[in-house]
Protein backbone atom coordinates (compact mmCIF):
# COMPACT_ATOMS: atom_id res chain seq x y z
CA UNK A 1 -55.64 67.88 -50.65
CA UNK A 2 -53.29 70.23 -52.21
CA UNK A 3 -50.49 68.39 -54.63
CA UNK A 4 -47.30 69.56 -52.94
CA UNK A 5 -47.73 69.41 -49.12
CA UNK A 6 -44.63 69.06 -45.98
CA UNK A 7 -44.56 69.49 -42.35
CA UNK A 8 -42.12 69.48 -40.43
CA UNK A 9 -41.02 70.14 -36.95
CA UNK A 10 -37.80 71.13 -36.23
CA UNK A 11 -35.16 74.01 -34.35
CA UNK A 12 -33.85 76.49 -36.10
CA UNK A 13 -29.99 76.29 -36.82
CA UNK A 14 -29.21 79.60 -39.18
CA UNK A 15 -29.34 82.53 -39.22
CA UNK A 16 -31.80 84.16 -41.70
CA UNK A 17 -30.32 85.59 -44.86
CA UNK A 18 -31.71 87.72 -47.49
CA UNK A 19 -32.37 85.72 -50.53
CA UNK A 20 -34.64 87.22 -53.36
CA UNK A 21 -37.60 89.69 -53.23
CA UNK A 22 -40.85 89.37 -55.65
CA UNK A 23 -42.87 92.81 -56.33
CA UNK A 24 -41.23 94.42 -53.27
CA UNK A 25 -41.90 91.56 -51.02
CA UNK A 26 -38.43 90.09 -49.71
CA UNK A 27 -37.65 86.31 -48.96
CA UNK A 28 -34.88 85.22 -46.71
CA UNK A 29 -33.54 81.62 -46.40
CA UNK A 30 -32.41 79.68 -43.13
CA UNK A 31 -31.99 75.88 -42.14
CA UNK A 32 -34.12 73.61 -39.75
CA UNK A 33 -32.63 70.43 -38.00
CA UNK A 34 -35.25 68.04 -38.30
CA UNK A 35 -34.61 64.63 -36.29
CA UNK A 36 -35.20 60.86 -37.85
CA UNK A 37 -36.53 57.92 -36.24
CA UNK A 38 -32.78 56.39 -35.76
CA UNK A 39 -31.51 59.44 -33.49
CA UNK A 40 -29.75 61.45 -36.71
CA UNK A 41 -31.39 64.29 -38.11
CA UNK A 42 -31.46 66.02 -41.39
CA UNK A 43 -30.46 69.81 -41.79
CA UNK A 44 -32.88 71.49 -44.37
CA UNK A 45 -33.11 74.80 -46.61
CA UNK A 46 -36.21 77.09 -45.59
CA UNK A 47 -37.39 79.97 -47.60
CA UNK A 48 -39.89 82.34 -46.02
CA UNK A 49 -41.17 85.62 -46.31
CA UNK A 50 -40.27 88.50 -44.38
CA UNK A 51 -43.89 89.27 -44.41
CA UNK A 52 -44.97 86.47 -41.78
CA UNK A 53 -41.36 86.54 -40.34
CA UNK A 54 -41.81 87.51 -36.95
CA UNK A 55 -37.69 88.18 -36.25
CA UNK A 56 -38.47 88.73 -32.42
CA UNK A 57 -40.18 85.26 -32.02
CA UNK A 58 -37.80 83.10 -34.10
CA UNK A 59 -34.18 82.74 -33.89
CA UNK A 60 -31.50 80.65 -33.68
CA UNK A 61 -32.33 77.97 -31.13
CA UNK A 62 -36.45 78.20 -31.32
CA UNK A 63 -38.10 75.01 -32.16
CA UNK A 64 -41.06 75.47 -34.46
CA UNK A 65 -43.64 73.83 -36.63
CA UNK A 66 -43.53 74.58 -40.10
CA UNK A 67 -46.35 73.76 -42.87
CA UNK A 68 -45.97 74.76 -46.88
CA UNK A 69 -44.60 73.36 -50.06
CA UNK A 70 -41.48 71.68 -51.36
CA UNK A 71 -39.91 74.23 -53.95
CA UNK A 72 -37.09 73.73 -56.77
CA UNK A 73 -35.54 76.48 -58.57
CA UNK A 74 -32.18 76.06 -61.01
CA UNK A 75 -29.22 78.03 -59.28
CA UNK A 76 -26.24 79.06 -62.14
CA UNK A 77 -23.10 77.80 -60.89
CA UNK A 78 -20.49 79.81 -62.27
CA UNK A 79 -17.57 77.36 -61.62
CA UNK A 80 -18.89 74.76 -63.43
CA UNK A 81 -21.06 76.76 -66.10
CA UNK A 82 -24.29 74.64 -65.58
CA UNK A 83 -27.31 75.00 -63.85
CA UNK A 84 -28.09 72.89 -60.45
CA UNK A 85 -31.38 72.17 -58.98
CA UNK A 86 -31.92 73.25 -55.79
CA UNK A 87 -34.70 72.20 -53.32
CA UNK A 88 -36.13 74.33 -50.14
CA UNK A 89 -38.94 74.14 -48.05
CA UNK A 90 -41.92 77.04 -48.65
CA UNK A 91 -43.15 78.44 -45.64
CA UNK A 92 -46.65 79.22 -45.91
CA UNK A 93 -46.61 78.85 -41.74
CA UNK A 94 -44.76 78.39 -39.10
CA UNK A 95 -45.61 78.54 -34.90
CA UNK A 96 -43.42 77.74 -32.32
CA UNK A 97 -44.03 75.03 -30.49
CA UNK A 98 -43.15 72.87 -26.98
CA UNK A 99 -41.10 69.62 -26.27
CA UNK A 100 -44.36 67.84 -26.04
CA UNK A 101 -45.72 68.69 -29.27
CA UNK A 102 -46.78 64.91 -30.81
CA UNK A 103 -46.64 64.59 -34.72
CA UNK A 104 -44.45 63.42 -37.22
CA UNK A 105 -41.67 65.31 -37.73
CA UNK A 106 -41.03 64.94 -41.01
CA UNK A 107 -44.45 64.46 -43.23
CA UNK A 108 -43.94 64.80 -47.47
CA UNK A 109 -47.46 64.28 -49.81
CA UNK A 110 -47.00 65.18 -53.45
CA UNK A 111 -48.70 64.48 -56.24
CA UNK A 112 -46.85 65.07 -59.83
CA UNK A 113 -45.64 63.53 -63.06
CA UNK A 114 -42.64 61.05 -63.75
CA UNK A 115 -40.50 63.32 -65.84
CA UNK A 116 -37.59 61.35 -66.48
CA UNK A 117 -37.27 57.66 -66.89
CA UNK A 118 -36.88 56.40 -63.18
CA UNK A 119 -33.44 54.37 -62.73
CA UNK A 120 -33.24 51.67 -60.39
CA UNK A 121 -30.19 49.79 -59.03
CA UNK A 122 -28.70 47.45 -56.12
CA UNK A 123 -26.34 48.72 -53.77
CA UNK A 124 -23.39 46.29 -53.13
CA UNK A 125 -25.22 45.18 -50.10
CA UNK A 126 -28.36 44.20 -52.38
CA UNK A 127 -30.27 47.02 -51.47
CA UNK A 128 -32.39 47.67 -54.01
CA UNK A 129 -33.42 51.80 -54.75
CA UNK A 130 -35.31 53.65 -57.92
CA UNK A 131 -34.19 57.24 -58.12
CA UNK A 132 -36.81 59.31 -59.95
CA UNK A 133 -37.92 63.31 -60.83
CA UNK A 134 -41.45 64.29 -60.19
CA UNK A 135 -42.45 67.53 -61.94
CA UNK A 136 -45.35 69.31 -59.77
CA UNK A 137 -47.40 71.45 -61.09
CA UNK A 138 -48.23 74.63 -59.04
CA UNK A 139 -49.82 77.67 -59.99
CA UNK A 140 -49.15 80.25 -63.25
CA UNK A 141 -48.07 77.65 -65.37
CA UNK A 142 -45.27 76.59 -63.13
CA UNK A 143 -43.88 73.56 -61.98
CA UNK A 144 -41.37 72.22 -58.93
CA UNK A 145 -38.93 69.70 -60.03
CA UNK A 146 -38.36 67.47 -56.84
CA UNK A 147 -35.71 64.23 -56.61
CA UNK A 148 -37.32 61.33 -55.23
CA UNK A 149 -36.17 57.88 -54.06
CA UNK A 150 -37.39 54.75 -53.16
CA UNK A 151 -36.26 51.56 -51.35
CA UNK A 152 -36.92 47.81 -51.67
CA UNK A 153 -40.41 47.22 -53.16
CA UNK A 154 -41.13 50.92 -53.48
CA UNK A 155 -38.22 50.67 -55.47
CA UNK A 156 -39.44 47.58 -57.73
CA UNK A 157 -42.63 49.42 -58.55
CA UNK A 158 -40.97 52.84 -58.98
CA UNK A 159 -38.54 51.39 -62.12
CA UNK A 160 -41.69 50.31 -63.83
CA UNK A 161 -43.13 53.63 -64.12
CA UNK A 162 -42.56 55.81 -67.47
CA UNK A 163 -42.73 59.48 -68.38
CA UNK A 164 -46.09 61.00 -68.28
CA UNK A 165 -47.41 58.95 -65.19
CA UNK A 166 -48.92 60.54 -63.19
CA UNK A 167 -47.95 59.61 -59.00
CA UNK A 168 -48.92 59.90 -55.37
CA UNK A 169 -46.55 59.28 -52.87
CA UNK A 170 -45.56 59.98 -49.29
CA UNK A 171 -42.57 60.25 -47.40
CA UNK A 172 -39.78 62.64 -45.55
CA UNK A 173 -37.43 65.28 -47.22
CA UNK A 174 -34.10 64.43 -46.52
CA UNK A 175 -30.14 65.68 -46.38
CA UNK A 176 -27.67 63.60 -47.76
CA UNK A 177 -23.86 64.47 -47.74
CA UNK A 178 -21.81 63.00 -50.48
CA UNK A 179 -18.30 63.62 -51.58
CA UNK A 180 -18.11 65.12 -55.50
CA UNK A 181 -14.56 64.42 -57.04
CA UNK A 182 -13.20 67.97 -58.91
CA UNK A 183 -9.46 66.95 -59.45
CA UNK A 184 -7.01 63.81 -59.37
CA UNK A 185 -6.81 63.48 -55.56
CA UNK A 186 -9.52 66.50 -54.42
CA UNK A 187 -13.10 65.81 -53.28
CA UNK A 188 -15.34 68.54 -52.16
CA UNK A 189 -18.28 67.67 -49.70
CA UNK A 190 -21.67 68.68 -51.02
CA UNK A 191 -24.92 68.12 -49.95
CA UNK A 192 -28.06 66.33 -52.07
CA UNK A 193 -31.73 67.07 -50.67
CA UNK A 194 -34.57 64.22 -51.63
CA UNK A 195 -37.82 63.20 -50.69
CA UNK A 196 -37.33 59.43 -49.15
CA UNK A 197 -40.73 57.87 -50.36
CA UNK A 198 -42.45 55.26 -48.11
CA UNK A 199 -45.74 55.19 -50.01
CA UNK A 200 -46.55 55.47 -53.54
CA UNK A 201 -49.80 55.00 -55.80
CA UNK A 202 -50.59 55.47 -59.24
CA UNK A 203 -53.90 54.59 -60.99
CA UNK A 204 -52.94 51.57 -63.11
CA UNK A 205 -50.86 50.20 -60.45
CA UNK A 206 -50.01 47.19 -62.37
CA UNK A 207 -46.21 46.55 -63.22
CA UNK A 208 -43.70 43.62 -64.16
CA UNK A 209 -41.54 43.99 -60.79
CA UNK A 210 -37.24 43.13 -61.99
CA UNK A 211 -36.39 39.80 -61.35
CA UNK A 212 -35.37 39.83 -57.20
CA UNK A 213 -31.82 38.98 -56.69
C-alpha cells in the first residue's frame, strides 16, 4: 500500500483554473463537494493535470470518482508576509460515475512521521481532540505536510505520541470554516482543510492516556 492514499467521490462545483505547470506540463485546480454521513458535505481543493483532463467529459455539475494523493505546498501570503500551508487533493484518476455507485465517499490512508509535538485539548463541551502534523514522505526527497485531528480516544493516544514516530492512520479529508480576527471589530471567514482520523496505529502502541475528565 502506497503511504499517502484518498478517494473520494464527489460533483464537481468549480470551474477549472490554471494553476502551475512543471516541464511544460500544466496543472489546473477546481473543488469537489464531497457529502458526510450527517447530510453536510465538505467542499475540497483538486489539482490535476491537464494531461488526463478530459474538459469535454468533466464540468461543472459531473459527479466523479477521484483516486490520488493528499498534497501540501506553502503559498506566500503577501498581506501578512508569512507562508501558509495549503492542502489539495492529487489526481492521479478520476472517472465519472452514476447515482448508484456504492463506496465510501470520503476514504484517507497515510502513513508518515509526527513532526511536531501533537497538542491535545477539551472543548467546553468536554470533547476531547489532539491536533497533530504528519510529514509524508513522497518521492525525490520530498515530503507533504498534512494537519491531522483526532477525537475522544483517538485523541488520548494521539497526545502521547512524540516527534519522530512514525504513524498509520485512516480517516476523511475535511473543510472547516472558521472566522480569523484581522482588526478590533473585523473577522474574515477562512477556510482550514484536515484529515479527521478514525483509526490510528503505531508500532509501540503503548501510551499513558491524560487523566479522563
Amino acid at each position: 500500500m502506497s503511504k499517502n492514499n484518498i478517494e473520494l467521490i464527489g460533483r464537481i462545483v468549480s470551474d477549472f483554473v490554471f494553476s502551475h505547470d512543471i516541464f511544460g506540463e500544466g496543472f489546473l485546480n477546481f473543488e469537489i463537494e464531497v457529502p458526510r454521513l450527517s447530510n453536510t458535505v465538505d467542499i475540497l481543493p483538486v489539482t490535476i493535470s491537464e494531461r488526463i483532463l478530459d474538459r469535454d467529459r468533466f464540468f461543472i455539475g459531473s459527479d466523479v470518482f477521484i483516486s490520488g494523493q493528499v498534497r501540501s505546498y506553502n503559498n506566500y501570503i503577501e498581506q501578512e508576509n508569512r507562508n501558509r500551508l495549503v492542502l489539495t487533493v492529487f489526481v492521479r484518476d478520476i472517472e465519472l460515475i452514476c447515482d448508484d455507485y456504492a463506496k465510501n465517499p470520503n476514504d484517507v490512508y497515510l502513513n508518515g512521521y509526527i513532526c511536531k509535538p501533537p497538542i491535545y485539548r477539551t472543548t467546553p463541551f468536554g470533547r476531547e481532540i489532539t491536533d497533530m502534523l504528519l510529514a509524508v514522505n513522497r518521492s525525490y526527497n520530498k515530503s507533504d505536510y498534512i494537519p491531522c485531528i483526532a477525537w475522544g480516544r483517538n485523541a488520548r493516544y494521539a497526545s502521547c505520541l512524540k516527534v519522530g514516530d512514525n504513524v498509520g492512520i485512516w480517516g476523511r479529508m475535511q473543510s472547516r470554516v472558521y472566522q480569523k480576527k484581522v482588526g478590533d471589530d473585523t473577522f474574515l471567514e477562512k477556510t482550514a482543510y484536515e484529515v479527521s482520523i478514525s483509526k490510528i496505529e503505531q508500532e509501540d502502541d503503548y501510551c499513558d492516556y491524560p487523566n479522563e475528565t
